[in-house]
Protein backbone atom coordinates (compact mmCIF):
# COMPACT_ATOMS: atom_id res chain seq x y z
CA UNK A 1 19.72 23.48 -19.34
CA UNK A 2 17.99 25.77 -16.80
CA UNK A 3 14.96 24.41 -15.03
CA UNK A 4 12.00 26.57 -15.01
CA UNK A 5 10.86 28.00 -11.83
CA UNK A 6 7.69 26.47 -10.34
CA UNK A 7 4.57 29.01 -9.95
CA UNK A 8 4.17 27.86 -6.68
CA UNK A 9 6.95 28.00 -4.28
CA UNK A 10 6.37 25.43 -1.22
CA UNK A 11 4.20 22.08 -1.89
CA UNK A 12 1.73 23.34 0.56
CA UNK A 13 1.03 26.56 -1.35
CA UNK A 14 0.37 24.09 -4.67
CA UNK A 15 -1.71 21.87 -2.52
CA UNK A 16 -3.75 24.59 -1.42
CA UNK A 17 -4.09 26.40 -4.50
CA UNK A 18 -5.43 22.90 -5.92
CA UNK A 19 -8.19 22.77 -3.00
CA UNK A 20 -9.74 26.10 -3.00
CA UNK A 21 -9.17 27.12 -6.53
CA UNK A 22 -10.31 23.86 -8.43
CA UNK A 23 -11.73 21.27 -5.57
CA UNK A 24 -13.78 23.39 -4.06
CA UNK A 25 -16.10 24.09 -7.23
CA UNK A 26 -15.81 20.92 -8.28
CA UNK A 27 -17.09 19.42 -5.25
CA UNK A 28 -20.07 22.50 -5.69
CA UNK A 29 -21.07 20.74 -8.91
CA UNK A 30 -21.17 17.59 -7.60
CA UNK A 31 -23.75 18.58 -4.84
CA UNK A 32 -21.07 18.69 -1.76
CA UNK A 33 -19.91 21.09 0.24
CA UNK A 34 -16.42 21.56 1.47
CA UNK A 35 -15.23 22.40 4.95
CA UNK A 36 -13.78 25.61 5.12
CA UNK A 37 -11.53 24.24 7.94
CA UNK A 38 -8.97 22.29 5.40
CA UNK A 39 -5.29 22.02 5.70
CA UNK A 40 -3.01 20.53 3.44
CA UNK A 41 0.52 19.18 3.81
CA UNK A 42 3.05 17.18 1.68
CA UNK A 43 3.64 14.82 4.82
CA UNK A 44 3.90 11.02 5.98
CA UNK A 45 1.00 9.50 6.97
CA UNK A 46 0.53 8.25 10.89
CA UNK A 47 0.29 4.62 10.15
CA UNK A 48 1.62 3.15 6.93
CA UNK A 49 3.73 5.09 5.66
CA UNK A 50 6.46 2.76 4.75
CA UNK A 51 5.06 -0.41 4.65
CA UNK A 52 6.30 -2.70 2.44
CA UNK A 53 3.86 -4.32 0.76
CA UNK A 54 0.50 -1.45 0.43
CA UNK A 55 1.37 2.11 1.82
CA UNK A 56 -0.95 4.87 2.84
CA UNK A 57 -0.64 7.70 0.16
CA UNK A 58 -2.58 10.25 1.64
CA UNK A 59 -4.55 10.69 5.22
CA UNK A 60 -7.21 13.04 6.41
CA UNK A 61 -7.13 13.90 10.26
CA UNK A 62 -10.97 14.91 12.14
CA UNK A 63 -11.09 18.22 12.78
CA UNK A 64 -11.23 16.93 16.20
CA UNK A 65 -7.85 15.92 16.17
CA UNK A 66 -6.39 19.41 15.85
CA UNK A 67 -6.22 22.29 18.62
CA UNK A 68 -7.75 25.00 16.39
CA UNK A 69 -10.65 22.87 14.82
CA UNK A 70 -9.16 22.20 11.18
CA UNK A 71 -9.31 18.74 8.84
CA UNK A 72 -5.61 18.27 8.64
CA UNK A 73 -4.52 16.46 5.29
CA UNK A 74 -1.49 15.42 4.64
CA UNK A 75 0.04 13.51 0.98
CA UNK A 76 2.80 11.41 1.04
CA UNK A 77 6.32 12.54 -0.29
CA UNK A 78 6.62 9.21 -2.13
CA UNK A 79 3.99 10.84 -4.05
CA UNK A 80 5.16 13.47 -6.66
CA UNK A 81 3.15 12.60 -10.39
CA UNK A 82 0.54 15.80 -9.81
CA UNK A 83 -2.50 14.05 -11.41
CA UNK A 84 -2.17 11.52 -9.07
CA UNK A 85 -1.46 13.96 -6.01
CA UNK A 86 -4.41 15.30 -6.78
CA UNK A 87 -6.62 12.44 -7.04
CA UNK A 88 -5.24 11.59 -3.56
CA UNK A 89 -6.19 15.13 -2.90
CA UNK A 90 -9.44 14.77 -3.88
CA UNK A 91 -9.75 11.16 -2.09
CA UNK A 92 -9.30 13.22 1.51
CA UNK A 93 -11.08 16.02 0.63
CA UNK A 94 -14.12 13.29 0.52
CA UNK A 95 -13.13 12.05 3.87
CA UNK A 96 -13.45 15.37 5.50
CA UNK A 97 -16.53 16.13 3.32
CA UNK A 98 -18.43 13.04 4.26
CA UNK A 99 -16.94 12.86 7.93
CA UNK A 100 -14.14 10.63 9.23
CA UNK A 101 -16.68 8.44 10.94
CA UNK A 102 -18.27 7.52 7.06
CA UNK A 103 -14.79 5.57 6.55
CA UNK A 104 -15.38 4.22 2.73
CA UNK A 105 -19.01 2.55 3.31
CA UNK A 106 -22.12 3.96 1.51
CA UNK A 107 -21.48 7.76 2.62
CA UNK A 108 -18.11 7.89 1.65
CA UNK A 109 -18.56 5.93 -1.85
CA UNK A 110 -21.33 7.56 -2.91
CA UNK A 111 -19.76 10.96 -3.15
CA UNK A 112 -16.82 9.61 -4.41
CA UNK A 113 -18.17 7.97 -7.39
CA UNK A 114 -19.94 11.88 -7.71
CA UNK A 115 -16.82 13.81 -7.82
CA UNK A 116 -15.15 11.27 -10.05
CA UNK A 117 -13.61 8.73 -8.22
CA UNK A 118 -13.38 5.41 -9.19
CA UNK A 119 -13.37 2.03 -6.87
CA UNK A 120 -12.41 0.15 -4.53
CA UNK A 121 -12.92 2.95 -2.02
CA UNK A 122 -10.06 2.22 0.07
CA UNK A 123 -7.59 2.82 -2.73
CA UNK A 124 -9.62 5.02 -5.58
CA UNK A 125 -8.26 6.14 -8.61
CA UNK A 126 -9.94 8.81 -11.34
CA UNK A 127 -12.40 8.04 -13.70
CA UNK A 128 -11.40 9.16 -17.38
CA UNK A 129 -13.43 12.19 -17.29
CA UNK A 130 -11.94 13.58 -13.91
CA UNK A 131 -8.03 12.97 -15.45
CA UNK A 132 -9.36 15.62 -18.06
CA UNK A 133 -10.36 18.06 -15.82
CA UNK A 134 -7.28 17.58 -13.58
CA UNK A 135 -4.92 18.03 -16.36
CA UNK A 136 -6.79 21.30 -17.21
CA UNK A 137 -6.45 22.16 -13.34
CA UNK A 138 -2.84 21.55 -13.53
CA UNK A 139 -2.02 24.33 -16.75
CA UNK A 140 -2.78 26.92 -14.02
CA UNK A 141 -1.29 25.10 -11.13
CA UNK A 142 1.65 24.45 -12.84
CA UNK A 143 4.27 21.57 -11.65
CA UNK A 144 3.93 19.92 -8.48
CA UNK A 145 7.49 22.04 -6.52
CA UNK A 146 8.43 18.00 -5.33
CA UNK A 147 10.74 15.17 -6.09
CA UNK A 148 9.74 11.79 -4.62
CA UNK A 149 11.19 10.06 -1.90
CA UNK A 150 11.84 6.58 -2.71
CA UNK A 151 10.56 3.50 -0.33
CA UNK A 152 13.02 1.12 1.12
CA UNK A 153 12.56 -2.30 0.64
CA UNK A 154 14.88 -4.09 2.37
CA UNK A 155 17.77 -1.34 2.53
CA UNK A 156 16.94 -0.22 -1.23
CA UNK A 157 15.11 2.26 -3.24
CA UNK A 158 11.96 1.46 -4.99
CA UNK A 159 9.78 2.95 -7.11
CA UNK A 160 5.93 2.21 -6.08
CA UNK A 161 2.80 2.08 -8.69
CA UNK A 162 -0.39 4.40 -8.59
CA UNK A 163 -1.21 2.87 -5.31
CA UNK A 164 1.43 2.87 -3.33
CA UNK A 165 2.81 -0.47 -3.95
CA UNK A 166 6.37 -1.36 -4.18
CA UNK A 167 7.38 -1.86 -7.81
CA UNK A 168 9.90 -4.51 -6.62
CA UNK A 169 11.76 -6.03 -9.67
CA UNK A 170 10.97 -9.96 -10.28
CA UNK A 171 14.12 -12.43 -9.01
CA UNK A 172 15.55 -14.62 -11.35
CA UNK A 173 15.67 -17.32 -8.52
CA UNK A 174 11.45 -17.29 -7.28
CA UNK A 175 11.40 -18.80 -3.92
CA UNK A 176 10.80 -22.28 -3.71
CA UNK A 177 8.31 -23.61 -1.67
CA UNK A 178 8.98 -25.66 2.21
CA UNK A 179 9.63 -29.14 0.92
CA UNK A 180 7.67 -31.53 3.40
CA UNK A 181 9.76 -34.94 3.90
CA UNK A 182 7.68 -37.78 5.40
CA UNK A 183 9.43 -39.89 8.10
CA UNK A 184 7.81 -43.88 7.93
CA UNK A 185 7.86 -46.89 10.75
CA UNK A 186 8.13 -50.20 8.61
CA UNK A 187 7.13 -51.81 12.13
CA UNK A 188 3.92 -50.43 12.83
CA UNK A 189 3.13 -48.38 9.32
CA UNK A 190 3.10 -44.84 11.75
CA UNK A 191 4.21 -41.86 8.52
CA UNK A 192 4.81 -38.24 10.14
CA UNK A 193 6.00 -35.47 7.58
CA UNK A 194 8.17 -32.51 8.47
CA UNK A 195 10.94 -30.22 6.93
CA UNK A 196 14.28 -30.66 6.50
CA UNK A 197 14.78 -28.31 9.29
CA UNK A 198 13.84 -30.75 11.55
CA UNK A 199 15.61 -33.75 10.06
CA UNK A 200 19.59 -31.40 9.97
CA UNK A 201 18.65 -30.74 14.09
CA UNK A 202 17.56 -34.03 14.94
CA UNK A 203 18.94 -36.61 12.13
CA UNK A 204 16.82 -39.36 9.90
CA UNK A 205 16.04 -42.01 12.37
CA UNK A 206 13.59 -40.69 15.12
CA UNK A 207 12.00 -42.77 18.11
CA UNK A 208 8.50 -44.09 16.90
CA UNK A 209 5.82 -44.37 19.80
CA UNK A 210 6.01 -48.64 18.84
CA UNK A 211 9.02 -48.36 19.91
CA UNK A 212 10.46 -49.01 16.42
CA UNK A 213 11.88 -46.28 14.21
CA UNK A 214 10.19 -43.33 12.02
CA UNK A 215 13.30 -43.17 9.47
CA UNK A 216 13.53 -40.60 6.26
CA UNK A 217 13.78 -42.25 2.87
CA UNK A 218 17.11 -42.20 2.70
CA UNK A 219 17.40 -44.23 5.92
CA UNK A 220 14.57 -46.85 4.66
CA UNK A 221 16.84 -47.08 1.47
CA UNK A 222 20.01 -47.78 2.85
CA UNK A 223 18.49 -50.35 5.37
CA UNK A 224 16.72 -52.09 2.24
CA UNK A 225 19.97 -52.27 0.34
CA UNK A 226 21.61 -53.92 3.31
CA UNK A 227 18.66 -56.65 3.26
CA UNK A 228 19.31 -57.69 -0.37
């Protein structure tokens, strides 16, 4: 079966196409202005890019930052559904809208919720309304030209949800829980818990500060058998 050819060639050339063909107005309806200093880049973010429990998805640089005065903004390869590459899209486009130093307080969420962003700020996703005009964004953009790279959790492939989350699949044995054993002086009454860790490196029967003995249950039980 042949695949169809992409209308756009390079990720960066759908990315762009996205911003100024589609963003832009939309961001003109909503009241906001976009830089005209914008570039955008299928790319890993600086800081969180693999993480393994919550990783960064998308990441707008300050204009600042670059040598020639542009908002560099890069999406994350693990990234490849297109309506949600483009509601990271539009999530960075705020950023450099609203200025880096807004971060997502009052600034930030305000024009978020305006464009059609949906809380919390720090992870948004699209209200209803937006999907539908992304979808109708995406018959002229056509597919997103990228396949997703997959995160590594612990030397494997996973899959990650909307957010960037590992979709890591549930164990059949759930970790248990550190098991705190109590150690008890029959001389003085003196009861000190710990883990079993402690009891395998330095056995059952420890000194107690009576001088008697803080001993593990199993110790107290043997020495109570020997009684009767």
């Amino acid at each position: 079966m042949a695949i169809s050819k992409p209308k756009h060639q390079t990720r960066e050339a759908w990315l762009t196409a996205a911003l100024w063909g589609f963003i832009d107005q939309h961001f003109t309806m909503a009241g906001y202005d976009v830089p005209s200093n914008i570039r955008v880049a299928c790319g890993f973010p600086a800081k969180h890019a693999l993480a393994r429990k919550v990783q960064r998805v998308g990441e707008c640089w300050a204009a600042t930052a670059s040598m020639d005065g542009t908002f560099e903004i890069s999406v994350s390869p693990v990234m490849a559904d297109p309506l949600r590459v483009l509601g990271i899209l539009v999530h960075e486009i705020v950023h450099a809208t609203v200025g880096l130093e807004a971060g997502h307080r009052s600034a930030f969420s305000q024009a978020a919720a305006k464009v059609g962003l949906t809380s919390p700020w720090t992870s948004t996703g699209e209200t209803d309304d937006l999907k539908v005009e992304m979808a109708s964004w995406l018959k002229d953009l056509g597919s997103y030209p990228h396949a997703a790279l997959l995160a590594m959790v612990k030397g494997e492939p996973v899959r990650l949800d909307i957010h960037g989350i590992p979709l890591l699949p549930r164990s059949s044995n759930p970790p248990q829980s550190t098991r705190m054993l109590l150690l008890h002086c029959t001389d003085c009454g003196c009861k000190v818990r710990t883990t079993s860790k402690w009891i395998k490196e330095y056995g059952e029967r420890w000194d107690c500060p009576c001088g008697g003995h803080l001993d593990s249950p199993g110790v107290i039980e043997q020495n109570r058998e020997g009684v009767a």
